[in-house]
C-alpha atoms as a PDB file:
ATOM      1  CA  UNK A   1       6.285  12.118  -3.091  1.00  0.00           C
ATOM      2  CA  UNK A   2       3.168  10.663  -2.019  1.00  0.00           C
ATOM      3  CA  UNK A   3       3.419  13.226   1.671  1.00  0.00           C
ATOM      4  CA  UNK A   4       3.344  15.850  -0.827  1.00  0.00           C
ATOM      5  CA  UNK A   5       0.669  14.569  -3.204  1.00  0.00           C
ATOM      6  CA  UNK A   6      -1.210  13.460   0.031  1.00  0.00           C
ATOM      7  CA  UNK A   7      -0.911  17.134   2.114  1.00  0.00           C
ATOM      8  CA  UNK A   8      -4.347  17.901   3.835  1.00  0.00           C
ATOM      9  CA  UNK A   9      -3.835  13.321   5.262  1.00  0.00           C
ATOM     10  CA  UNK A  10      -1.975  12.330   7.910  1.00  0.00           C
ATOM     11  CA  UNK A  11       0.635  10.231   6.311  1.00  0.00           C
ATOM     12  CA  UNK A  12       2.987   8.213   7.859  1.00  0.00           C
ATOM     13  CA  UNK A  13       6.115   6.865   5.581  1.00  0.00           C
ATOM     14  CA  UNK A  14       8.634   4.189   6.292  1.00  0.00           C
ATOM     15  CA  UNK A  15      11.861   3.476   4.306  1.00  0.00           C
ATOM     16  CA  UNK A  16      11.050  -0.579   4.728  1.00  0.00           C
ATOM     17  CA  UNK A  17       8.669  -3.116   4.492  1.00  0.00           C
ATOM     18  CA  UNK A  18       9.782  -4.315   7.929  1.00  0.00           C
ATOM     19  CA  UNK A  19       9.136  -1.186   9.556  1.00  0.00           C
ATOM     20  CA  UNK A  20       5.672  -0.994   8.056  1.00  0.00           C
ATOM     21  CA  UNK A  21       4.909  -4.199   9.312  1.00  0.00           C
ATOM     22  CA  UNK A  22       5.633  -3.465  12.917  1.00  0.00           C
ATOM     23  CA  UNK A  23       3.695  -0.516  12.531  1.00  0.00           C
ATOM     24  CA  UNK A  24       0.583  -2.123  11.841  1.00  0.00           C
ATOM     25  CA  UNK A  25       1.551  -5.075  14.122  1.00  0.00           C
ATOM     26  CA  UNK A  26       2.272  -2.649  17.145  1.00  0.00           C
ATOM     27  CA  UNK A  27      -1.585  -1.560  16.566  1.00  0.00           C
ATOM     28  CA  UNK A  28      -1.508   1.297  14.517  1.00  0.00           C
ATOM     29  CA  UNK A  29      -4.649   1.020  12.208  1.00  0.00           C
ATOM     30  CA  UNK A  30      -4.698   3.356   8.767  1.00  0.00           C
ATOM     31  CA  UNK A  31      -7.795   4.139   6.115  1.00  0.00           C
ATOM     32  CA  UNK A  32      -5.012   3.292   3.538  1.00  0.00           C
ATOM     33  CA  UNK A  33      -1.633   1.665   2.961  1.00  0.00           C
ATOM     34  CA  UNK A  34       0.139   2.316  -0.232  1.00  0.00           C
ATOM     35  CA  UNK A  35       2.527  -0.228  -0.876  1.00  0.00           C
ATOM     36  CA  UNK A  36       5.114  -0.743  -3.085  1.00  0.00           C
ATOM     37  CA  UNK A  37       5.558  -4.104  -4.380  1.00  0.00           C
ATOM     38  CA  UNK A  38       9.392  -4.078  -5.384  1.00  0.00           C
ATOM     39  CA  UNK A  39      11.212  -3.179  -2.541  1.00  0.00           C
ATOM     40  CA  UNK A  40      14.803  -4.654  -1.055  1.00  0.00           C
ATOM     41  CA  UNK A  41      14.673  -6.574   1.692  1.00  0.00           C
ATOM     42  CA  UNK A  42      10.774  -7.662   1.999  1.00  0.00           C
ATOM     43  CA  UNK A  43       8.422  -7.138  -1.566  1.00  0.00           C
ATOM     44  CA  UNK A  44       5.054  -5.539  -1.231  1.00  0.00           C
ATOM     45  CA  UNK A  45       3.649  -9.631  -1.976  1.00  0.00           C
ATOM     46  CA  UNK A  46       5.497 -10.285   0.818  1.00  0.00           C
ATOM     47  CA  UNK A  47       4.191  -7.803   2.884  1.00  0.00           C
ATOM     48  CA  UNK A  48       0.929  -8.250   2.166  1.00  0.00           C
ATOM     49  CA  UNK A  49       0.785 -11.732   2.989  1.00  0.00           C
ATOM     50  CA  UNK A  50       2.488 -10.829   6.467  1.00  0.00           C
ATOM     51  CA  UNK A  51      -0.088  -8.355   7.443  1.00  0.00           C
ATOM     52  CA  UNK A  52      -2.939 -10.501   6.209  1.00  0.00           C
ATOM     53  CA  UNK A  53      -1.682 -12.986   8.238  1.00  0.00           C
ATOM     54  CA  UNK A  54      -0.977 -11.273  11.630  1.00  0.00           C
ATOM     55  CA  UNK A  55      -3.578  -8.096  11.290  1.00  0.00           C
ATOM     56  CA  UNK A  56      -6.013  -9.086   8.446  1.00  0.00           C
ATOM     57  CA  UNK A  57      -8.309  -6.162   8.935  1.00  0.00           C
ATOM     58  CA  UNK A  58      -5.678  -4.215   7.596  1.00  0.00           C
ATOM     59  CA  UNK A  59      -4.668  -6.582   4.231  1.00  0.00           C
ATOM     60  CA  UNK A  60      -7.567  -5.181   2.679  1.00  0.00           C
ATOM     61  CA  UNK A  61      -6.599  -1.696   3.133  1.00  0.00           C
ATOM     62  CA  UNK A  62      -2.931  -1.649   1.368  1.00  0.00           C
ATOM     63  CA  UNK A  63      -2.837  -0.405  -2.155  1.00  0.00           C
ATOM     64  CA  UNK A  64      -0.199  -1.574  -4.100  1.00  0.00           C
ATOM     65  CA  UNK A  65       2.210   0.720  -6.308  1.00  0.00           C
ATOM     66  CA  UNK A  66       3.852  -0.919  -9.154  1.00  0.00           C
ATOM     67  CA  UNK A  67       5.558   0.117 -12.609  1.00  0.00           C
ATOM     68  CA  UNK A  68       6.249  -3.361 -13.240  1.00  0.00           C
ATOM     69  CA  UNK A  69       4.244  -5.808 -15.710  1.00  0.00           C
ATOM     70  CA  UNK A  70       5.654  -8.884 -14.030  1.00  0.00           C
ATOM     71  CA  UNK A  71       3.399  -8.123 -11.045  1.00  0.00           C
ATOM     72  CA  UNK A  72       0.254  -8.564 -13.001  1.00  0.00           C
ATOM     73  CA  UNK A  73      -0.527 -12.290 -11.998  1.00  0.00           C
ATOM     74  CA  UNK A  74      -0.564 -10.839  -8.634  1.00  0.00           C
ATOM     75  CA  UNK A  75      -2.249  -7.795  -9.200  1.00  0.00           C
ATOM     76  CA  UNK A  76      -4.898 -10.021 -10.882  1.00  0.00           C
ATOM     77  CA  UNK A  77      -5.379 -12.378  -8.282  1.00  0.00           C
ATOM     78  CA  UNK A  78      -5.437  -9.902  -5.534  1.00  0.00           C
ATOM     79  CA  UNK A  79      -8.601  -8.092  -4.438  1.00  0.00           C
ATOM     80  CA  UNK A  80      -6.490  -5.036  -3.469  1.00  0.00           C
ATOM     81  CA  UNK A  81      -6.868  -2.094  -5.426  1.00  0.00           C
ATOM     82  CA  UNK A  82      -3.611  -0.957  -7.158  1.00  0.00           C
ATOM     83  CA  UNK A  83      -2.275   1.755  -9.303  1.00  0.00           C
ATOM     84  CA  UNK A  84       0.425   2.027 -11.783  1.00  0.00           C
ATOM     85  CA  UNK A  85       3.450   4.039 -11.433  1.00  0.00           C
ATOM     86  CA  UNK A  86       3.406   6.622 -12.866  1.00  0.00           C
ATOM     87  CA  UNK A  87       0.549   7.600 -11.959  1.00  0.00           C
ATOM     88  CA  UNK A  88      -1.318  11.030 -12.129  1.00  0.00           C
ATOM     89  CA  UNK A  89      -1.974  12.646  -9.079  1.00  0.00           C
ATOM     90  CA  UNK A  90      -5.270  13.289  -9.586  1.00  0.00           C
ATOM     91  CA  UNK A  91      -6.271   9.303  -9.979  1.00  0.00           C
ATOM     92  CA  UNK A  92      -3.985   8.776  -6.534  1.00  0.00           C
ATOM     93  CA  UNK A  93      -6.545  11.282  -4.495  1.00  0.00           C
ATOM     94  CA  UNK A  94      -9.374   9.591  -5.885  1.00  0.00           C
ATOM     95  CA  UNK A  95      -8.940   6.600  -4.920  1.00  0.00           C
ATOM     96  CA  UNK A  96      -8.029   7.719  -1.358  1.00  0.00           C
ATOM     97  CA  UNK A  97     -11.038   8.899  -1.367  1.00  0.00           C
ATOM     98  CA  UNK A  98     -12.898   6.360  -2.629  1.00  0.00           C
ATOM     99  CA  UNK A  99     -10.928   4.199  -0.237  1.00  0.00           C
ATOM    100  CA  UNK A 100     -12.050   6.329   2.528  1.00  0.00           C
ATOM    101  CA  UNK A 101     -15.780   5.492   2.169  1.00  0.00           C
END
């Protein structure tokens, strides 16, 4: 959903949190990383606290995706941006772009 919603980006998607890691670990840098933050295996807190901790230029860029309220301690201690699911398209561009700055 979010390749389509983002068309006119280069996106890059990954089915885990594992694989995203590596990503960024292997070097790859992005403008923004939308992230989940219920996902099997590794959560988006998770995550986030891997990447800040091996490539923590990059912490600051994820943007975390939730529909859940029990994330809010996290989303209110956290200087990430985040947006809640669902969420209108239009709001999701904007703050690419405003992330883009």
């Amino acid at each position: 959903m979010l390749r389509r919603i983002l068309a006119g980006h280069d996106v890059i998607t990954t089915m885990t949190a594992r694989h995203a890691l590596a990503q960024v670990s292997s070097g790859l840098r992005f403008d923004v990383i939308f992230c989940d933050l219920m996902m099997p295996g590794m959560t988006g807190i998770q995550l986030h606290s891997a990447i800040l901790e091996q490539v923590p230029d990059q912490a600051d860029r994820m943007v975390f995706l939730t529909g859940d309220p029990e994330a809010d301690p996290f989303l209110h201690s956290s200087v990430n941006r985040s947006i809640r699911k669902p969420f209108d398209n239009a709001a999701l561009l904007a703050l690419v772009s405003e992330s883009m700055r």
